[in-house]
N, C-alpha and C. Protein backbone atom coordinates (compact mmCIF):
# COMPACT_ATOMS: atom_id res chain seq x y z
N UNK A 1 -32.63 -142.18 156.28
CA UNK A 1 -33.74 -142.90 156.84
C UNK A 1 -34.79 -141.90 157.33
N UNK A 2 -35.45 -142.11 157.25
CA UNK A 2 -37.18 -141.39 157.36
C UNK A 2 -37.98 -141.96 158.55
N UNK A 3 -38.76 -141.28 159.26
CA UNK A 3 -39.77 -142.31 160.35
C UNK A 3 -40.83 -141.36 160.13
N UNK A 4 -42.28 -141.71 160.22
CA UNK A 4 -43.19 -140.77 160.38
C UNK A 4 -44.25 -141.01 161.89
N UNK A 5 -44.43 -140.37 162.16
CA UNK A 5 -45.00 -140.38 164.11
C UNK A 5 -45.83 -139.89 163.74
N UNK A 6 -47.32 -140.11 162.39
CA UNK A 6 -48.37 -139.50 162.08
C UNK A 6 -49.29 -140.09 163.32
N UNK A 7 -49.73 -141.67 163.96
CA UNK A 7 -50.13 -142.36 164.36
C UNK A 7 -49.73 -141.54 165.75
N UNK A 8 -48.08 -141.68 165.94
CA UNK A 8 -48.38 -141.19 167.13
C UNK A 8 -48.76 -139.95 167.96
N UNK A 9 -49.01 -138.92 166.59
CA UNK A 9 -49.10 -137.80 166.80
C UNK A 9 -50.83 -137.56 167.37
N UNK A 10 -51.61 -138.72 166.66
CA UNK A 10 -53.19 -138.93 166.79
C UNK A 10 -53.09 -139.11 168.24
N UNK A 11 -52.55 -140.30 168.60
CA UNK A 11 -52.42 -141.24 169.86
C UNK A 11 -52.48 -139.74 171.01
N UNK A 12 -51.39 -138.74 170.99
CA UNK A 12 -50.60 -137.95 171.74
C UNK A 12 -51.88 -137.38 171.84
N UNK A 13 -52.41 -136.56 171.06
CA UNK A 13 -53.71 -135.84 171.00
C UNK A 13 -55.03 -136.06 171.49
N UNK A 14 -55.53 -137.45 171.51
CA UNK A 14 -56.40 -137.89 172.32
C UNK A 14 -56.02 -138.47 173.25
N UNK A 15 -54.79 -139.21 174.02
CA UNK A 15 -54.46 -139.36 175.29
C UNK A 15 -54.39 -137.62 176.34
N UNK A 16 -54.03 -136.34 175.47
CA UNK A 16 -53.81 -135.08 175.85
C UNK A 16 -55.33 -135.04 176.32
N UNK A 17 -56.37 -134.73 175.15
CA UNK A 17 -57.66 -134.23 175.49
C UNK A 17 -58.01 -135.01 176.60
N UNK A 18 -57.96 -136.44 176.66
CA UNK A 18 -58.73 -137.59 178.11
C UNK A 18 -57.91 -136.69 178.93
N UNK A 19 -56.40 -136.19 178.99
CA UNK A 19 -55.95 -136.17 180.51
C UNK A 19 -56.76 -134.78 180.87
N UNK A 20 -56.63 -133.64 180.15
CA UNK A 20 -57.35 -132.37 180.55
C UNK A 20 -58.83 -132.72 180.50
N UNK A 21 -59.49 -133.67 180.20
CA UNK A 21 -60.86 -133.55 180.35
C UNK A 21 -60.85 -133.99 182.23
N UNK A 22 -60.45 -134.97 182.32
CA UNK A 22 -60.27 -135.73 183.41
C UNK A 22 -59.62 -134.44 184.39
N UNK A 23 -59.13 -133.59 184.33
CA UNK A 23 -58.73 -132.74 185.13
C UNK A 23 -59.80 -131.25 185.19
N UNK A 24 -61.12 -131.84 184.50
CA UNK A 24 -61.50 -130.84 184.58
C UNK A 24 -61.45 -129.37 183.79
N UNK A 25 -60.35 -129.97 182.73
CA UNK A 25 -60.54 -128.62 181.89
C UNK A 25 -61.03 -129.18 180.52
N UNK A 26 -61.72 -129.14 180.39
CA UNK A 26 -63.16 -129.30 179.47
C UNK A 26 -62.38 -127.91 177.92
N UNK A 27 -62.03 -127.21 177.91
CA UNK A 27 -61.71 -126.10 177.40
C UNK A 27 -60.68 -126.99 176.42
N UNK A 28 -59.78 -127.32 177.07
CA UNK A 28 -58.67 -127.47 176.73
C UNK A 28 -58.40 -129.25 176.27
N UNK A 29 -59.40 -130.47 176.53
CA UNK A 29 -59.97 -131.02 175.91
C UNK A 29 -60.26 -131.22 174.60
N UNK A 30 -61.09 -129.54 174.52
CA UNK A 30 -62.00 -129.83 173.21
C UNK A 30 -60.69 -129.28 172.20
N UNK A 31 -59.83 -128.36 172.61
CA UNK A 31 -58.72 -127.69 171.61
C UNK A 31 -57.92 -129.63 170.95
N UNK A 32 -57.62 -130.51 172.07
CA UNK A 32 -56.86 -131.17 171.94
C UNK A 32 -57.72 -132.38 170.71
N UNK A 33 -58.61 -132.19 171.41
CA UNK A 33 -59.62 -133.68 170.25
C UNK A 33 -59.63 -133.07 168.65
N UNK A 34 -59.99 -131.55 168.81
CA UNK A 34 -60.10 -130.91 167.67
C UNK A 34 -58.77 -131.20 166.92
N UNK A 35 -57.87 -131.30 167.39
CA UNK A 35 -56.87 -131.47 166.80
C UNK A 35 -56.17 -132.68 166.63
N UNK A 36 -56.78 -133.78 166.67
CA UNK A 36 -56.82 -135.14 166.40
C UNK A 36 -57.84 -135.45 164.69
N UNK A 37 -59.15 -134.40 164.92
CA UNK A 37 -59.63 -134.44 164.42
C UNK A 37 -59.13 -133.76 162.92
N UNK A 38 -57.98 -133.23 162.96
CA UNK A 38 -57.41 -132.12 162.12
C UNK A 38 -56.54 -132.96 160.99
N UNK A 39 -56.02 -133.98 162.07
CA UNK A 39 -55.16 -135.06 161.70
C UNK A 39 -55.91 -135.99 160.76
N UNK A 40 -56.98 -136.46 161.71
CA UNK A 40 -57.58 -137.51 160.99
C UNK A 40 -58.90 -137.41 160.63
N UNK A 41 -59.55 -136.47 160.00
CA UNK A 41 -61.21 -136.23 160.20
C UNK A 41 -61.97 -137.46 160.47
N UNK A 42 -61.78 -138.22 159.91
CA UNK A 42 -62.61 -139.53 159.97
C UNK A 42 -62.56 -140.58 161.46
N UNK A 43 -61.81 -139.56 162.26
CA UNK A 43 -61.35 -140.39 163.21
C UNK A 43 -62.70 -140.38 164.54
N UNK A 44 -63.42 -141.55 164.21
CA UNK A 44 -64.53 -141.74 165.07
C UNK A 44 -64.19 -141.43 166.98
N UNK A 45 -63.69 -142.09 166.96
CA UNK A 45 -62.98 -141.66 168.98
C UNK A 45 -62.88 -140.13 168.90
N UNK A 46 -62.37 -139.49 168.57
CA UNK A 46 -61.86 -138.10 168.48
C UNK A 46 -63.28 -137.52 168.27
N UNK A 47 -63.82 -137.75 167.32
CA UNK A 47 -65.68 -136.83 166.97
C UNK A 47 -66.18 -137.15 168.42
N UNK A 48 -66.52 -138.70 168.64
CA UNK A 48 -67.21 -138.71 169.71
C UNK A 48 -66.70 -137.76 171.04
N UNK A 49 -65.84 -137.94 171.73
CA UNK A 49 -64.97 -137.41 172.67
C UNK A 49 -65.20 -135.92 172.59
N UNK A 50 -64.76 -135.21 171.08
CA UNK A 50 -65.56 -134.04 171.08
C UNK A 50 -66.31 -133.52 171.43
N UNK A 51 -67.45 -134.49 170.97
CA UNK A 51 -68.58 -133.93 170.98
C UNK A 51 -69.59 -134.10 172.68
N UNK A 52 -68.68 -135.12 173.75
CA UNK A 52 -68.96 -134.69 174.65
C UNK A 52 -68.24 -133.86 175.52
N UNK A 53 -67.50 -133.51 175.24
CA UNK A 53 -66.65 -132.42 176.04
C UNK A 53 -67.46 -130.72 175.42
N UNK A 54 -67.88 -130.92 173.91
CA UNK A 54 -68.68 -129.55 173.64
C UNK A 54 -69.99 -129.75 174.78
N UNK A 55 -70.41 -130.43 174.60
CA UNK A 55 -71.85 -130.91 175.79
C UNK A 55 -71.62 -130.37 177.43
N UNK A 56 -70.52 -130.68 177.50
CA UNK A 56 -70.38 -130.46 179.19
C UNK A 56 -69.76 -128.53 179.14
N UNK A 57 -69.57 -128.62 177.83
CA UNK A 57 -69.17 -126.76 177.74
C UNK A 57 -70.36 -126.21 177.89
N UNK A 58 -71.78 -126.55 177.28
CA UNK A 58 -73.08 -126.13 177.27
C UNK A 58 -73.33 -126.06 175.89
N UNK A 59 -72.46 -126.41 175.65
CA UNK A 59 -72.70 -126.14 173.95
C UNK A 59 -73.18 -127.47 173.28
N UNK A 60 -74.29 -127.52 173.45
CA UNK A 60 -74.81 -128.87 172.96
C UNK A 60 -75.13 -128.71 172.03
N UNK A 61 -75.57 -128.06 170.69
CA UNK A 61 -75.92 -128.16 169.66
C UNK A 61 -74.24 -128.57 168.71
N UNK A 62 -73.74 -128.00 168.96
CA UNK A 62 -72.21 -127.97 168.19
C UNK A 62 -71.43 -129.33 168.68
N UNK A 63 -71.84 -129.68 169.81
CA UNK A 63 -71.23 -131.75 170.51
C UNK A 63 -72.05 -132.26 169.76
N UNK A 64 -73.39 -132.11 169.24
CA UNK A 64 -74.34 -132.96 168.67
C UNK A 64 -74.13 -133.12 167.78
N UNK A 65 -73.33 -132.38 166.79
CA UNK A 65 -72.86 -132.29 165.68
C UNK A 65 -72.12 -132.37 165.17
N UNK A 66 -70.71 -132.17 166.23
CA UNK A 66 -69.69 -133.35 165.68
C UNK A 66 -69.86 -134.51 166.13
N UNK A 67 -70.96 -135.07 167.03
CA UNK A 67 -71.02 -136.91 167.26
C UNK A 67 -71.55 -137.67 165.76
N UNK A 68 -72.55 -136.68 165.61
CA UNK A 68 -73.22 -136.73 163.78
C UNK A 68 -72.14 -136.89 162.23
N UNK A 69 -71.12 -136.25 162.41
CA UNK A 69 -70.29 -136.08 161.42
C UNK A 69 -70.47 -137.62 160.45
C-alpha cells in the first residue's frame, strides 16, 4: 500500500511560512512559501504570501514579481 502526503506537504509549508511570518521572522517565511511554491508553482496563496513577506524584507521589486507570476 502506497499513501502520498503531496497535499499535505503544500498545507505544512504554508501553515510553516504564516507561523514564522507571524513571529516576525519574515526571513524564514519567505524560505518556507518558496518552498510551497517549489511544490506547486501555480500555487496562487503561496505567490501571493511571497510576495508580501519579500515587501516587508524591502525587497519590493522581487514581492512584486512573484504576486505577478
Amino acid at each position: 500500500m502506497s499513501y502520498s502526503f503531496g497535499n499535505l506537504n503544500k498545507i505544512n509549508a504554508i501553515q510553516r511560512g504564516l507561523a514564522a511570518a507571524r513571529a516576525k521572522n519574515q526571513q524564514e517565511a519567505a524560505v518556507w512559501f518558496e518552498k510551497a511554491l517549489q511544490e506547486n508553482p501555480a500555487d496562487t496563496q503561496a505567490m501571493a504570501l511571497l510576495g508580501q513577506v519579500l515587501c516587508n524584507l524591502g525587497q519590493r521589486q522581487q514581492g512584486l514579481r512573484s504576486e505577478e507570476r
